[in-house]
Protein backbone atom coordinates (compact mmCIF):
# COMPACT_ATOMS: atom_id res chain seq x y z
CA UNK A 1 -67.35 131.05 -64.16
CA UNK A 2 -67.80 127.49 -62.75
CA UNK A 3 -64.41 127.84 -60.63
CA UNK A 4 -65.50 131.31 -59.30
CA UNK A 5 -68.92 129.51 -58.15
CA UNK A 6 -66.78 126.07 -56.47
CA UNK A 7 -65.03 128.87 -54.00
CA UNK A 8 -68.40 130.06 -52.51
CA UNK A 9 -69.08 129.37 -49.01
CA UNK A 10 -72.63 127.91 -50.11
CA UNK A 11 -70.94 125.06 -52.08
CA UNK A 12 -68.17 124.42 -49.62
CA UNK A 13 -70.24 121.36 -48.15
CA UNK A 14 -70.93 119.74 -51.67
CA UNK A 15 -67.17 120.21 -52.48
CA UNK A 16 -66.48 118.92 -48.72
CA UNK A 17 -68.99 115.77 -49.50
CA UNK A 18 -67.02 115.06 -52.87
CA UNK A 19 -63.80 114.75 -51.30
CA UNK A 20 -64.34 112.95 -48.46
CA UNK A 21 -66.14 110.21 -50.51
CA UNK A 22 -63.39 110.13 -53.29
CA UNK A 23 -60.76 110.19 -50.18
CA UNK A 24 -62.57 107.28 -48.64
CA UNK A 25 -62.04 105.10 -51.41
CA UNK A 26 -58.50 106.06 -51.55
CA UNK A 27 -58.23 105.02 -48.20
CA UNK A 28 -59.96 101.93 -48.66
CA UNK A 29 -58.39 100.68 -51.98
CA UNK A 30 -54.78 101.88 -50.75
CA UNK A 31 -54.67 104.12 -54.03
CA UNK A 32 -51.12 106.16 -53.11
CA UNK A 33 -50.84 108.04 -56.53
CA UNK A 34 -53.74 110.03 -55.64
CA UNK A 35 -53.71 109.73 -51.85
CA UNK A 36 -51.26 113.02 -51.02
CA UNK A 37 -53.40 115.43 -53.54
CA UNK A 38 -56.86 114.28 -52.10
CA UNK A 39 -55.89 114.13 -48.56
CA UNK A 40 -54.33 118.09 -48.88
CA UNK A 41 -57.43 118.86 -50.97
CA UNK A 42 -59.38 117.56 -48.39
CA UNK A 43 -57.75 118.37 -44.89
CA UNK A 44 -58.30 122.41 -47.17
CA UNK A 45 -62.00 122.03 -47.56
CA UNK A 46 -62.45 120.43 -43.75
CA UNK A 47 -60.74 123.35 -42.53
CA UNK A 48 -63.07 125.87 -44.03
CA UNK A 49 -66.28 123.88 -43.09
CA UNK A 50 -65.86 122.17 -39.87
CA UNK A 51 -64.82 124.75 -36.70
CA UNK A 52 -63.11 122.22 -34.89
CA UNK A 53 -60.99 121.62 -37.00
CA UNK A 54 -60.33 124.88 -37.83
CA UNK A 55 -59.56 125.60 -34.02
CA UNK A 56 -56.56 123.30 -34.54
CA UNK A 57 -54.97 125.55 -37.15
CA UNK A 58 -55.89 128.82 -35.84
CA UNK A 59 -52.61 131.25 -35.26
CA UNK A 60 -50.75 128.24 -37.40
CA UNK A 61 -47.96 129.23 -39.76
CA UNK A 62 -46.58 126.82 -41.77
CA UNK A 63 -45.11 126.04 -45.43
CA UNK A 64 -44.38 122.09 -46.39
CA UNK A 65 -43.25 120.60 -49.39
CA UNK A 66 -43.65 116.94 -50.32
CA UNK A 67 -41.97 114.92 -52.77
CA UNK A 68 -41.14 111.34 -54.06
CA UNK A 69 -37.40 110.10 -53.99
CA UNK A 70 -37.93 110.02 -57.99
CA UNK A 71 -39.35 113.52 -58.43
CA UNK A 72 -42.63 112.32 -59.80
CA UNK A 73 -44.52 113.36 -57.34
CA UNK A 74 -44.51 117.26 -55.83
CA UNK A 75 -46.92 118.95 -53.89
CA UNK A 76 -47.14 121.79 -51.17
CA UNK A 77 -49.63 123.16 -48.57
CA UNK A 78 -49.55 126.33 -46.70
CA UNK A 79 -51.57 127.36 -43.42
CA UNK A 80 -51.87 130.86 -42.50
CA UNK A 81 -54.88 133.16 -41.27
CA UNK A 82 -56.83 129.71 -40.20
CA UNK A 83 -56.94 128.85 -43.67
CA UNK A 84 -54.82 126.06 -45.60
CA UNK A 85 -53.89 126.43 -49.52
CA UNK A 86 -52.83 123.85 -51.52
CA UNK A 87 -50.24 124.11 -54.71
CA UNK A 88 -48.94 121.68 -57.07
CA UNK A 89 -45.73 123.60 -56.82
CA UNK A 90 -43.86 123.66 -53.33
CA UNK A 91 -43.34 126.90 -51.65
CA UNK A 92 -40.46 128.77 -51.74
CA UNK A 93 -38.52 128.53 -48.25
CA UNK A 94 -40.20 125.70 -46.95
CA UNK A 95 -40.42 124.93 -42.69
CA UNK A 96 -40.43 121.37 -43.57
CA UNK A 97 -40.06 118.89 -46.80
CA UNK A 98 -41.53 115.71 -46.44
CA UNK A 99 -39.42 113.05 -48.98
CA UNK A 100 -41.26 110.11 -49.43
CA UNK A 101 -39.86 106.83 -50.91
CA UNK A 102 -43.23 106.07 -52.41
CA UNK A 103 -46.89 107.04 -51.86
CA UNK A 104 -47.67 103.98 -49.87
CA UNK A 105 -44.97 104.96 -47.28
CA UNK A 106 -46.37 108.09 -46.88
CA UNK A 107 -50.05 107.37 -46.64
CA UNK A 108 -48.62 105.13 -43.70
CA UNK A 109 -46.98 108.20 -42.23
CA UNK A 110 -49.81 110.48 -42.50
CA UNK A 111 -52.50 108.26 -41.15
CA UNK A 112 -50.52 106.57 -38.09
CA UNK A 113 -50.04 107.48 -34.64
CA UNK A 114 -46.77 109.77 -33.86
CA UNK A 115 -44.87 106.54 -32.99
CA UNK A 116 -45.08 104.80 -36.08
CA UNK A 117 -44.07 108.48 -38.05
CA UNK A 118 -40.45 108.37 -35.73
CA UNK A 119 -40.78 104.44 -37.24
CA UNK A 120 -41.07 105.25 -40.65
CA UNK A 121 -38.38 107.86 -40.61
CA UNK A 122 -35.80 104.73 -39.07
CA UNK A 123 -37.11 102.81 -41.93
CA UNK A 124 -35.92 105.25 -44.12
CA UNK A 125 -39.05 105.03 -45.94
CA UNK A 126 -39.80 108.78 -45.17
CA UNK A 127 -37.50 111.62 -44.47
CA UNK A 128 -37.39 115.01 -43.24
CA UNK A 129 -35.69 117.69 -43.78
CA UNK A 130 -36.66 121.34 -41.34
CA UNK A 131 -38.88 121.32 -38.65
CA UNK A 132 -40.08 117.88 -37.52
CA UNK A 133 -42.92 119.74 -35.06
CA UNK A 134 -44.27 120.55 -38.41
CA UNK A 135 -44.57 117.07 -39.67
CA UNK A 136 -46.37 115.97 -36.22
CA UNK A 137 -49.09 118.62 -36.71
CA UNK A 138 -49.46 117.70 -40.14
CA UNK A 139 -50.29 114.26 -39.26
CA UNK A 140 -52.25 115.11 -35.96
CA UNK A 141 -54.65 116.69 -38.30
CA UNK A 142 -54.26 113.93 -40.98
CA UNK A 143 -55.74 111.82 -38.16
CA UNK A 144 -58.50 113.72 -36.86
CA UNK A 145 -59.67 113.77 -40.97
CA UNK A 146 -59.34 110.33 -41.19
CA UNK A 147 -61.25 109.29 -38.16
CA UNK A 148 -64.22 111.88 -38.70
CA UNK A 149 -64.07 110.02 -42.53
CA UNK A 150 -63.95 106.63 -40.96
CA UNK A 151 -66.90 107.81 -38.68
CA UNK A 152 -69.23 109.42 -41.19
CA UNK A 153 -68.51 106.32 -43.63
């Protein structure tokens, strides 16, 4: 009952609210472990609630998978119809999976300009393996989150 009433459009902005503030103190205290979850979670609900972000995504068809280099950590996001879904599980057939060496690397990744991604990949702290067009949107809209978060703050 309660997870039927979290997906209606009415409680989208509490659920948007939620996140941002929990992702915000992520951001702030540098907490990786939860970082990649919260900032898919997120980037999911902003989507759905704010148009211009949605704009961004619109006629945008993508599967990712993420994971650490020791397995602990797996996660996947899909975009399709304007909408993102997020999964614990990766999807099957991936465009692109993101391998991280740790969280922190990839919260530095996400939340950088396109320059320092290309640096993190010749640091070998992230790699890549598909589509690297995919990884730039990704973080292009990683970005815009984090400066509308930064801004509202």
């Amino acid at each position: 009952m309660l997870e039927s009433a979290w997906g209606l459009p009415a409680v989208r902005h509490v659920r948007h609210a939620l996140l941002r503030r929990r992702l915000a103190r992520c951001l702030e205290s540098e907490a990786a472990e939860e970082f990649l979850e919260l900032l898919l979670r997120f980037l999911a609900v902003a989507i759905l609630v704010d148009p211009a972000l949605r704009r961004h995504v619109e006629g945008f068809d993508g599967r990712f998978a993420f994971r650490s280099q020791d397995g602990e950590l797996t996660a996947g996001a899909t975009f399709g119809d304007g909408r993102m879904w997020v999964s614990d599980d990766p999807p099957k057939d991936p465009h692109v999976t993101v391998i991280f060496k740790d969280g922190r690397s990839l919260m530095r990744s996400l939340l950088s300009t396109q320059p320092a991604l290309l640096g993190a990949l010749l640091r070998q702290g992230v790699t890549f393996e598909g589509n690297l067009n995919y990884v730039y949107r990704l973080a292009f809209l990683a970005r815009r989150l984090q400066l509308s978060i930064v801004k509202l703050v």
